[in-house]
N, C-alpha and C. Protein backbone atom coordinates (compact mmCIF):
# COMPACT_ATOMS: atom_id res chain seq x y z
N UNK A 1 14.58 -76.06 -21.34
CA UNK A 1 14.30 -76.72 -22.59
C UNK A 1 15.15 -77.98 -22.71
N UNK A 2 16.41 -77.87 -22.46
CA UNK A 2 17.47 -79.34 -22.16
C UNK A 2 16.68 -79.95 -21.44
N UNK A 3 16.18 -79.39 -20.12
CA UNK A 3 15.49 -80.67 -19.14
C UNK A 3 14.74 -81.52 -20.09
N UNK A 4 13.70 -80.88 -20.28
CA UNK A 4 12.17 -81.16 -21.28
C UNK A 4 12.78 -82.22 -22.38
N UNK A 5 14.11 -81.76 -22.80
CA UNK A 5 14.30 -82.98 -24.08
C UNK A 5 15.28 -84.33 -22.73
N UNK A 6 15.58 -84.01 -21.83
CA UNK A 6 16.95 -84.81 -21.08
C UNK A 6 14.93 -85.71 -20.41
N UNK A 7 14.23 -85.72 -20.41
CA UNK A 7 12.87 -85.98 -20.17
C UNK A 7 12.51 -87.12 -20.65
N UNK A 8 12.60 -86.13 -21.82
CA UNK A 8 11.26 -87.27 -22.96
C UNK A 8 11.91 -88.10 -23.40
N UNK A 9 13.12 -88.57 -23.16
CA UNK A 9 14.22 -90.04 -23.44
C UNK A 9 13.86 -90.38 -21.65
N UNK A 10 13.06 -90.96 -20.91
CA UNK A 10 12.76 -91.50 -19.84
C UNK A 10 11.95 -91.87 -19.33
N UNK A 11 11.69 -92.98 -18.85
CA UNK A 11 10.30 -93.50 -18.61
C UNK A 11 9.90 -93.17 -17.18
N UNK A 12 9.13 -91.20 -17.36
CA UNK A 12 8.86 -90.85 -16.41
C UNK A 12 7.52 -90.25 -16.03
N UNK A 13 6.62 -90.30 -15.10
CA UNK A 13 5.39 -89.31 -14.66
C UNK A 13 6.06 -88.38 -13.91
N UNK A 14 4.83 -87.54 -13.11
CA UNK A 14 4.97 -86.92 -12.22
C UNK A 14 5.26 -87.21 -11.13
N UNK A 15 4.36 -88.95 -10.92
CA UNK A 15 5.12 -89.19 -9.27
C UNK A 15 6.35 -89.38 -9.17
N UNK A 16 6.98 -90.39 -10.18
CA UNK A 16 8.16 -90.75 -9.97
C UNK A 16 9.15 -89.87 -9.55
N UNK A 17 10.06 -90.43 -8.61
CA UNK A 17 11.04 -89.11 -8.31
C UNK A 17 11.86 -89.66 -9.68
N UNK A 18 13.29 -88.89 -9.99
CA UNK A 18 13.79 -88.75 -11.16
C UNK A 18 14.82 -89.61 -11.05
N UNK A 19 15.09 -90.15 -10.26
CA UNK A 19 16.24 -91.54 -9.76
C UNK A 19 15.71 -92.82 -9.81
N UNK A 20 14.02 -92.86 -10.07
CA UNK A 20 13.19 -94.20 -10.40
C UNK A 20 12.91 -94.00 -11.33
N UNK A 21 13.55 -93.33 -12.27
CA UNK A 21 13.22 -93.56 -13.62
C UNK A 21 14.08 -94.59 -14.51
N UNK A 22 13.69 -94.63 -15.60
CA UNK A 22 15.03 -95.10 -16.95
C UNK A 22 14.63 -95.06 -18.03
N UNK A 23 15.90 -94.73 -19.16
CA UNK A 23 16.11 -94.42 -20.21
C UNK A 23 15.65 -95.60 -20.79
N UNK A 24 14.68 -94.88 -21.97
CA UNK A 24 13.42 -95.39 -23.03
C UNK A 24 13.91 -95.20 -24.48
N UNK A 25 14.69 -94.69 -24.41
CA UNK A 25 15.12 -93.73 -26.23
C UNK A 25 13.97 -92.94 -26.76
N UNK A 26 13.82 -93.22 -28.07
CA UNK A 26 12.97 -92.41 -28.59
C UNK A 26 11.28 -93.12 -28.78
N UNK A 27 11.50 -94.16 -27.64
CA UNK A 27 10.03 -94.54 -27.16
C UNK A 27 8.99 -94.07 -26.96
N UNK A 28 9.07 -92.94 -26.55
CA UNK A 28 8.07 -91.96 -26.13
C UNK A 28 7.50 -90.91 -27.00
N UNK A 29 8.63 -90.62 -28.06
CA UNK A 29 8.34 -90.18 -29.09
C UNK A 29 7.53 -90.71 -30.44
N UNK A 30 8.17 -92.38 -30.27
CA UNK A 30 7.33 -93.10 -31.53
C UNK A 30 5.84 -92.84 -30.62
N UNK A 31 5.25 -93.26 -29.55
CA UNK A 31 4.30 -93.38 -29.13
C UNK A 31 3.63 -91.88 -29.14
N UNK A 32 4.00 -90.95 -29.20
CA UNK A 32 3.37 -89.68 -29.30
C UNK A 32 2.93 -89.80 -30.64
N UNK A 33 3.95 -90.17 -31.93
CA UNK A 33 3.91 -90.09 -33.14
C UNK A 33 2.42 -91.29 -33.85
N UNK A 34 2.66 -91.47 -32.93
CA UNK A 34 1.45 -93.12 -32.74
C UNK A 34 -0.19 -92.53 -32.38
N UNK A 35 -0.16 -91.35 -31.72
CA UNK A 35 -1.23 -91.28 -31.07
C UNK A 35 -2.03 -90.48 -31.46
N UNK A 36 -3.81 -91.02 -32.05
CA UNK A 36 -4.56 -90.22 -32.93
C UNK A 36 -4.71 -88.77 -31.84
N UNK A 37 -4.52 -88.24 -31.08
CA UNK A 37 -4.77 -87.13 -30.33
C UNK A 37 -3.59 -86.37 -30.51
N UNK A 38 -2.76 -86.72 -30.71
CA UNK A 38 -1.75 -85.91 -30.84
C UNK A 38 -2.00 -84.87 -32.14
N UNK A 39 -2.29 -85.85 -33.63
CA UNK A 39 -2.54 -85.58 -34.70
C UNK A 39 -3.83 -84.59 -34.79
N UNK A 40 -4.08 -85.25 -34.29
CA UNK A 40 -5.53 -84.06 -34.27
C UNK A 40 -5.42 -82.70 -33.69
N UNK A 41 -4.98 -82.62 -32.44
CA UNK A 41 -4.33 -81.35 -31.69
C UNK A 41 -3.47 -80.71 -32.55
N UNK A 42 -2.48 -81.43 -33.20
CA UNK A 42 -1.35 -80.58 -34.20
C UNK A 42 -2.17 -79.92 -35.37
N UNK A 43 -3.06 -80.58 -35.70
CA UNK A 43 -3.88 -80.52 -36.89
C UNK A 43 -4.79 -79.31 -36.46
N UNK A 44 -5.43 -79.37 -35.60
CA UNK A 44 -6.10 -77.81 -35.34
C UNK A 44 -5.25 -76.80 -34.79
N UNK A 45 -3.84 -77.08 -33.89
CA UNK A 45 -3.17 -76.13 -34.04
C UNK A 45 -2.78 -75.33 -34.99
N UNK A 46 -2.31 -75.82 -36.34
CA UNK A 46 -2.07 -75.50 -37.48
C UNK A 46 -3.06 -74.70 -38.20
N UNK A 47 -4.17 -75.06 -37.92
CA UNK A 47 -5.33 -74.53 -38.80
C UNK A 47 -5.97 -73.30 -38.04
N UNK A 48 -5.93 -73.71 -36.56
CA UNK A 48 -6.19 -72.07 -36.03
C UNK A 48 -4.90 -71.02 -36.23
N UNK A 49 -3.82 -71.31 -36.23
CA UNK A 49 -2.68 -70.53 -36.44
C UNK A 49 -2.94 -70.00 -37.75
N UNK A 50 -3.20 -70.40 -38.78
CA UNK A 50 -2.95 -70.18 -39.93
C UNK A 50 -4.16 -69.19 -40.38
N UNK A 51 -5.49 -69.36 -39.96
CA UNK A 51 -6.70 -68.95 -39.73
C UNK A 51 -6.37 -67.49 -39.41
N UNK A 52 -5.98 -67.53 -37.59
CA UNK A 52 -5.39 -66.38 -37.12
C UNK A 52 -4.24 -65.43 -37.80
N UNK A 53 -3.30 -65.80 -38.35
CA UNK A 53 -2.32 -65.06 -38.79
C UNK A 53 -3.43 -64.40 -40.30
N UNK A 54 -3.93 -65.00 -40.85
CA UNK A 54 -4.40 -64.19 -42.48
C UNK A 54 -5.38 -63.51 -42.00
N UNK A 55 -6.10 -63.91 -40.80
CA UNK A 55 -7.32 -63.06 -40.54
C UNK A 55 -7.39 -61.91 -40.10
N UNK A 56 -6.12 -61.81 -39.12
CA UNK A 56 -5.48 -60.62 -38.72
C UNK A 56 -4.69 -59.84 -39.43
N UNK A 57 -3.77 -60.64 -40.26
CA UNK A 57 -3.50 -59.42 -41.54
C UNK A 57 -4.31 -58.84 -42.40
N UNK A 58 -5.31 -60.04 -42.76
CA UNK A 58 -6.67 -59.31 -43.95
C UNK A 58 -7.56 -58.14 -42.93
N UNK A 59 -7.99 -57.88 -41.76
CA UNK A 59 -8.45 -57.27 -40.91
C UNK A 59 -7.37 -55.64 -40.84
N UNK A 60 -5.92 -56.44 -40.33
CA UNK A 60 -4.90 -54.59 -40.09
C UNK A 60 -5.01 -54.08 -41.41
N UNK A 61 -4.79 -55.14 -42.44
CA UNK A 61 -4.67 -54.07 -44.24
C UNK A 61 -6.37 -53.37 -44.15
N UNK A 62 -7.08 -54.12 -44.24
CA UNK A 62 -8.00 -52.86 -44.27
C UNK A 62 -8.55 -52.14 -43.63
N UNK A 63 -8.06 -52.16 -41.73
CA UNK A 63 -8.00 -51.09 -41.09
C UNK A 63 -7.23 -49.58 -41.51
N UNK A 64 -6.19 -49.99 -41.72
CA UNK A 64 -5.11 -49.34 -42.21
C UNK A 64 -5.49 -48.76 -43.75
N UNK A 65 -5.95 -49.41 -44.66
CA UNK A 65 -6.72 -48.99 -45.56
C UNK A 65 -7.68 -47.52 -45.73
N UNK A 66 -8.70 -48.46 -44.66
CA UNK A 66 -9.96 -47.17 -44.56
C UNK A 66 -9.21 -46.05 -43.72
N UNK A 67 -8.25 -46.41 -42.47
CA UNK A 67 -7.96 -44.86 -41.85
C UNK A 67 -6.77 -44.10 -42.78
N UNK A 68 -6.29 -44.24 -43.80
CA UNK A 68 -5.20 -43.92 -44.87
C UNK A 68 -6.42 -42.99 -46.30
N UNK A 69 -7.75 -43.22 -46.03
CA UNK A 69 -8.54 -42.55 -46.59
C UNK A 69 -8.87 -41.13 -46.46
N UNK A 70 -8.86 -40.35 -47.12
CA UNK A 70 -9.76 -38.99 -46.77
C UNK A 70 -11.12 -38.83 -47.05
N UNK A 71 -11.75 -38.34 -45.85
CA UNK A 71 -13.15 -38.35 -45.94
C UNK A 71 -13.52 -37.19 -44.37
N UNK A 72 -14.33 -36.66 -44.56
CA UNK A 72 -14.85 -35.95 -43.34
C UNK A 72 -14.93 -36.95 -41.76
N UNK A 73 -14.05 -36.49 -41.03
CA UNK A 73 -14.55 -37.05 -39.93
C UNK A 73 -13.28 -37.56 -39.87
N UNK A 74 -12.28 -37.90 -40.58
CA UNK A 74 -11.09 -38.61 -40.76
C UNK A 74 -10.14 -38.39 -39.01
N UNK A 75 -9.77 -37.52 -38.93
CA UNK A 75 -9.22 -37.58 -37.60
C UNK A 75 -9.60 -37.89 -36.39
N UNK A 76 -11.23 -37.01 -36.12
CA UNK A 76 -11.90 -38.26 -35.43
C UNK A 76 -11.96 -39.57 -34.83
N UNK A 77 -12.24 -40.39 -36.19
CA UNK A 77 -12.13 -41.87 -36.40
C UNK A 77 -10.69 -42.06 -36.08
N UNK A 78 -9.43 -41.71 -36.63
CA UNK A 78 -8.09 -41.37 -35.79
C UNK A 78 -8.32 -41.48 -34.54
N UNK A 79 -8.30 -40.68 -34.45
CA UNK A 79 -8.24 -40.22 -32.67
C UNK A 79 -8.87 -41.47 -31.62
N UNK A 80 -10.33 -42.11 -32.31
CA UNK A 80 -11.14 -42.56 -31.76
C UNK A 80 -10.19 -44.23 -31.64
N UNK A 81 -9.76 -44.49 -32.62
CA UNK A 81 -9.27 -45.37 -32.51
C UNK A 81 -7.59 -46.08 -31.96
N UNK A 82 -6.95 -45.12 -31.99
CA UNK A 82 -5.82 -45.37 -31.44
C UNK A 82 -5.61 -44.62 -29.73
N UNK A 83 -7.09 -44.22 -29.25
CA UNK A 83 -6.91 -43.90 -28.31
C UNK A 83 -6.84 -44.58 -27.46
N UNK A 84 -7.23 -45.72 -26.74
CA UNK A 84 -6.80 -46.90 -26.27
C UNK A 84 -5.67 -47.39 -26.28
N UNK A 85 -4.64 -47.14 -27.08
CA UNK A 85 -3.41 -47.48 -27.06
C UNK A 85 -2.38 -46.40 -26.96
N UNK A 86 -2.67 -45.37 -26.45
CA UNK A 86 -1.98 -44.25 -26.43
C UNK A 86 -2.89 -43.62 -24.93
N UNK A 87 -3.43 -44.14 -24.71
CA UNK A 87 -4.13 -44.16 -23.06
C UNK A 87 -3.45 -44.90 -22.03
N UNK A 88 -3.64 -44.46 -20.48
CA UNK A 88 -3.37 -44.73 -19.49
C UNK A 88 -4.55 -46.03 -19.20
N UNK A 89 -4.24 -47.19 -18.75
CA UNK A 89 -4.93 -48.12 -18.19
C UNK A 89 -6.03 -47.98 -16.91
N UNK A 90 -4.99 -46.98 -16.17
CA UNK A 90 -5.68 -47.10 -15.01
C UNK A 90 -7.03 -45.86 -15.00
């Protein structure tokens, strides 16, 4: 993670070996900060994250919900469902 930031202060690709490089400052950063792709990528990162995290909690609460119910068949549906995770893979 030091590398990655000792990096992005350098005006470097992939070819370059790391001794043909030189220090840019935070050049590379305004130019990321600059760049409509960046924004956009952050911008759906955010929105699938956020998407994902409530969708999956609104989904476990009322998994957890309906199997916290009594009703005929109740262990069953138990059984049926946490068996996959209490199973052998192979």
């Amino acid at each position: 993670m030091l590398y990655g930031l000792y990096v992005s202060f350098l005006d470097r690709n992939s070819i370059k070996k790391l001794s043909q490089t030189h220090f840019v400052g935070l050049k590379n950063i305004a130019a990321v900060l600059k760049d409509e792709n960046f924004w956009s990528s952050f911008a759906n990162s955010l929105e699938f994250t956020a998407l994902y995290v409530v969708g999956t909690m609104v989904l476990a609460i009322a998994i957890a919900v309906f199997l916290n119910k009594k009703f005929s068949g109740v262990e069953i549906v138990r059984t049926i469902y946490y068996l996959p995770y209490v199973s052998n893979i192979i």
